[in-house]
N, C-alpha and C. Protein backbone atom coordinates (compact mmCIF):
# COMPACT_ATOMS: atom_id res chain seq x y z
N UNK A 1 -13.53 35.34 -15.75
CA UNK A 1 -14.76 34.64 -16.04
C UNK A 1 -14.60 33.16 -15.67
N UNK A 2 -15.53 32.54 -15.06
CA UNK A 2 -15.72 31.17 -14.18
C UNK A 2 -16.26 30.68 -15.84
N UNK A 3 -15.56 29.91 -15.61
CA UNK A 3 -16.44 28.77 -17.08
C UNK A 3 -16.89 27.62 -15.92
N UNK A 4 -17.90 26.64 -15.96
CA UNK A 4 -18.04 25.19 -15.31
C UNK A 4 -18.55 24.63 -16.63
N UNK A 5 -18.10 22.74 -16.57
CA UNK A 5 -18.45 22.59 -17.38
C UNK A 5 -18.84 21.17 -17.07
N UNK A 6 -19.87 20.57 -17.13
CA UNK A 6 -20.17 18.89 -16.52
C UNK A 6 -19.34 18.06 -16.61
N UNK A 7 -18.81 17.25 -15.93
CA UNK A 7 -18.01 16.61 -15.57
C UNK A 7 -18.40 15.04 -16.23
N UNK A 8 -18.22 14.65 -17.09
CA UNK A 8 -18.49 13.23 -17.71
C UNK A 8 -18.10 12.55 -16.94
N UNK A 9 -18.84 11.35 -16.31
CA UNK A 9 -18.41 10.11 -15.97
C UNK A 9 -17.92 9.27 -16.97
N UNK A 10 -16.59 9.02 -16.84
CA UNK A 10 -16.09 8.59 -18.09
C UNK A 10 -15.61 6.66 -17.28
N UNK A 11 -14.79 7.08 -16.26
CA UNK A 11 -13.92 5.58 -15.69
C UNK A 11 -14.92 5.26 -14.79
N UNK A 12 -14.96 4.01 -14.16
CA UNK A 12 -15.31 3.11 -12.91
C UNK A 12 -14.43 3.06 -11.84
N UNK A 13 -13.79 4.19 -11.82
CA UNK A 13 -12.32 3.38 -11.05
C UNK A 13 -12.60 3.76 -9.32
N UNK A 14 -13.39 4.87 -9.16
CA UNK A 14 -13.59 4.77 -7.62
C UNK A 14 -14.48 3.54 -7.19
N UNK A 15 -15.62 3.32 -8.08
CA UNK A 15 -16.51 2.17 -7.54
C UNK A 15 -15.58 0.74 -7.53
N UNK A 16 -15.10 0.88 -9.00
CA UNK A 16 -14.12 -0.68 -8.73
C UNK A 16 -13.47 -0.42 -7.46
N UNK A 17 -12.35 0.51 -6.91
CA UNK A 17 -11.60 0.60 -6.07
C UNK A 17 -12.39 -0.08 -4.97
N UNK A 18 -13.38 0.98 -4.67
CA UNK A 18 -14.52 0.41 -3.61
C UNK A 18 -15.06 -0.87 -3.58
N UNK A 19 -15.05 -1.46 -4.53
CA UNK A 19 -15.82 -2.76 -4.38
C UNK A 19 -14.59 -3.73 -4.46
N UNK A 20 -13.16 -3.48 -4.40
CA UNK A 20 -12.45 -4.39 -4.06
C UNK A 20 -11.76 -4.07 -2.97
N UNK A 21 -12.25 -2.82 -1.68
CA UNK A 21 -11.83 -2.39 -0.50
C UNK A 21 -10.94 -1.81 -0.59
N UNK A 22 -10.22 -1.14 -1.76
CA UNK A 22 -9.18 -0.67 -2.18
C UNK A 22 -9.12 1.23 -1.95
N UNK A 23 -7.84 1.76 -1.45
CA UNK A 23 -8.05 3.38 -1.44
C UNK A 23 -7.20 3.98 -2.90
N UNK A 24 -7.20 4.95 -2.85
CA UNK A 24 -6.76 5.83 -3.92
C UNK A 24 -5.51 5.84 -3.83
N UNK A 25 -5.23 5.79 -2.49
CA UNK A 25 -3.17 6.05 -1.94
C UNK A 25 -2.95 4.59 -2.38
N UNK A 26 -4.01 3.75 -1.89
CA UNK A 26 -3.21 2.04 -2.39
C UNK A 26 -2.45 2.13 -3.37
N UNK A 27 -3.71 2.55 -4.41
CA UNK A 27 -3.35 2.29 -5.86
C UNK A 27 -2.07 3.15 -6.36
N UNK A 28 -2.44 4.41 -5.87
CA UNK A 28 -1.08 5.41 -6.02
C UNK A 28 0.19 4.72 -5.62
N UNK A 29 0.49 4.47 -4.65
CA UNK A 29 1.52 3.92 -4.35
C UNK A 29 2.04 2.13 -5.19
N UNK A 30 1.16 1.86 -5.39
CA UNK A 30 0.84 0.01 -6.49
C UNK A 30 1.56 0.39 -7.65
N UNK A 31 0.60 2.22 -8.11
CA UNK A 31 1.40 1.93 -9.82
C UNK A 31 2.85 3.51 -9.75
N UNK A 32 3.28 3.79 -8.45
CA UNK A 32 3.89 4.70 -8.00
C UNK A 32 3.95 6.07 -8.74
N UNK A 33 2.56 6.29 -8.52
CA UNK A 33 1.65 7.55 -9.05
C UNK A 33 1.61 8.74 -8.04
N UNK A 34 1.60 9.90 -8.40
CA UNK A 34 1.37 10.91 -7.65
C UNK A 34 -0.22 10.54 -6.38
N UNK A 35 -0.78 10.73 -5.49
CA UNK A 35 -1.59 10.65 -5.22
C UNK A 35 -2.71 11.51 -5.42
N UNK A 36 -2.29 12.71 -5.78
CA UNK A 36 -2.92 13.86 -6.00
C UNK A 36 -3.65 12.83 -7.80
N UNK A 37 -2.94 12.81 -8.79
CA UNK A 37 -3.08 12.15 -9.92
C UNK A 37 -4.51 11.25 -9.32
N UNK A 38 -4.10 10.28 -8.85
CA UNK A 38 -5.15 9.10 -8.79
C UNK A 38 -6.23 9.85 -8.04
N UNK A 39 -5.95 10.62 -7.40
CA UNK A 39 -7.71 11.56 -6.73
C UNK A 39 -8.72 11.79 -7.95
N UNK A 40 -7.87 12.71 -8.87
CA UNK A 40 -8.06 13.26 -9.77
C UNK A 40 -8.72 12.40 -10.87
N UNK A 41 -8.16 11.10 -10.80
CA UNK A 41 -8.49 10.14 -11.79
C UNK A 41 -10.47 9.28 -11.30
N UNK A 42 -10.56 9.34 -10.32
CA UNK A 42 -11.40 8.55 -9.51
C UNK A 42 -12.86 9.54 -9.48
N UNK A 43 -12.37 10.85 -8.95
CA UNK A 43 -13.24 12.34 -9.42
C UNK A 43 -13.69 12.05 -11.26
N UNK A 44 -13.06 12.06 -11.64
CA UNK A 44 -13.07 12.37 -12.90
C UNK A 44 -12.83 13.38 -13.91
N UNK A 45 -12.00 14.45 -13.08
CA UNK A 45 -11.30 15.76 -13.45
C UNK A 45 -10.43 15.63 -14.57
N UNK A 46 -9.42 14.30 -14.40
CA UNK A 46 -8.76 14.02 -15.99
C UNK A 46 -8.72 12.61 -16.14
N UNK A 47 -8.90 11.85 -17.06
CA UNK A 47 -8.85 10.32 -17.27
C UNK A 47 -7.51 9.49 -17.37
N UNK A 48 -6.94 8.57 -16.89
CA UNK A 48 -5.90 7.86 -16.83
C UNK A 48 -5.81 7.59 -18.31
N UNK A 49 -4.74 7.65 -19.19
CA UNK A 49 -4.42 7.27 -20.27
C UNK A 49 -4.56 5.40 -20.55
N UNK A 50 -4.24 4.91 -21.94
CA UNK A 50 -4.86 3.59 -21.87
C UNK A 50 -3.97 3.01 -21.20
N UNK A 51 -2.63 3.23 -21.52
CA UNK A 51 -1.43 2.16 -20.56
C UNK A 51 -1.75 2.44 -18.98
N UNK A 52 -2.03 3.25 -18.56
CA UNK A 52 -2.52 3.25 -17.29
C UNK A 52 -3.54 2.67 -17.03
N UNK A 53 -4.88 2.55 -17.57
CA UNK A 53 -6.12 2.11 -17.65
C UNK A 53 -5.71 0.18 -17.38
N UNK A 54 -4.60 0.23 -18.23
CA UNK A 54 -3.92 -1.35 -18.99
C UNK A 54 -3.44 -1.51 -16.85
N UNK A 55 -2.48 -0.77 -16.70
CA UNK A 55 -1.95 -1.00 -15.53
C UNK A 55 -2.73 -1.05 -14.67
N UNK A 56 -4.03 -0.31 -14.31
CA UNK A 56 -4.89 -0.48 -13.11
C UNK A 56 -5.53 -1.72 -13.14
N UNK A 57 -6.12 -2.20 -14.29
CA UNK A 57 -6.61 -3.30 -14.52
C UNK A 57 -5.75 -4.35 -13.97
N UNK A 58 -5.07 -4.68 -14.17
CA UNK A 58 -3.78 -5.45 -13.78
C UNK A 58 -3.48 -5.77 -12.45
N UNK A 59 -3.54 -4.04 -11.57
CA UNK A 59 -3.05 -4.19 -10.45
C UNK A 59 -4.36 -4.79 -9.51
N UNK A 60 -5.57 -4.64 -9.87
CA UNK A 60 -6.70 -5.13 -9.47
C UNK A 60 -7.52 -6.57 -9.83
N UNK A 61 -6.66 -6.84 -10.62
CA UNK A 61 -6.90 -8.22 -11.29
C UNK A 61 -8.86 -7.96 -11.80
N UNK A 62 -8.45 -7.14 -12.44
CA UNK A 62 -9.93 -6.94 -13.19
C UNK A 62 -9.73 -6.78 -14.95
N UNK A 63 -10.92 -6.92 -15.60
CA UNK A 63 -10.99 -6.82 -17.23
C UNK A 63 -10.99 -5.02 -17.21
N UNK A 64 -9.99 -4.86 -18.02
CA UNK A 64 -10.21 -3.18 -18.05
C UNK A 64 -11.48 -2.85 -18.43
N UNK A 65 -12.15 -3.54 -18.98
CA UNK A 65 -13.74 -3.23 -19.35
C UNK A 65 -14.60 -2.48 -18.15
N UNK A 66 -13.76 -3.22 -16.75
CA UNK A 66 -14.76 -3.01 -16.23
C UNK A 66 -14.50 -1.89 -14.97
N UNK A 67 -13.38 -1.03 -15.80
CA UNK A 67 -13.28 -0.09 -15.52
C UNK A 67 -13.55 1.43 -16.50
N UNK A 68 -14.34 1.11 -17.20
CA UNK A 68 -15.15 1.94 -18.16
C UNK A 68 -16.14 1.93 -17.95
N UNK A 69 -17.19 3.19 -18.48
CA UNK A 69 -18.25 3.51 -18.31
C UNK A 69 -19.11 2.72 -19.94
N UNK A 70 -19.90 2.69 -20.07
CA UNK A 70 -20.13 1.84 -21.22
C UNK A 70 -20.58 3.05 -22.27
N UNK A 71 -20.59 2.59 -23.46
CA UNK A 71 -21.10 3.66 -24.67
C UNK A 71 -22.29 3.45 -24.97
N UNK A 72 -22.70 2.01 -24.53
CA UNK A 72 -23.95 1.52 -25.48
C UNK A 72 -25.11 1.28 -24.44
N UNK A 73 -26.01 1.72 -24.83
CA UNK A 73 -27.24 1.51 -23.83
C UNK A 73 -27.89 0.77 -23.36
């Protein structure tokens, strides 16, 4: 039995990537991550944990904020 189940946009991290010209392998290789992982992370199939979230921010010189999707309307 196929279950599907909607996929929450949860991170910002492909648009940030994109809007700082940045690829997925960059970053993979920046925080020496699987690449398959950071695909996965950008899709939104599984979410980067916070120390990672902490590290991408970092490696992009961005507010981790603004690599979240917001809660509030």
């Amino acid at each position: 039995m196929l279950i599907i189940m909607n996929k929450k946009a949860i991170n910002r991290l492909k648009v940030v990537l994109a809007e700082h010209g940045k690829t997925n392998k960059w970053l993979a290789e920046k925080l020496n991550k699987n690449g398959t992982t950071v695909s996965r992370w950008c899709t939104n199939e599984m979410q980067p944990s916070l120390e990672s979230l902490v590290e991408i921010a970092e490696t992009l010189n961005v507010d981790v904020r603004k690599l979240l999707v917001s809660t509030q309307k």
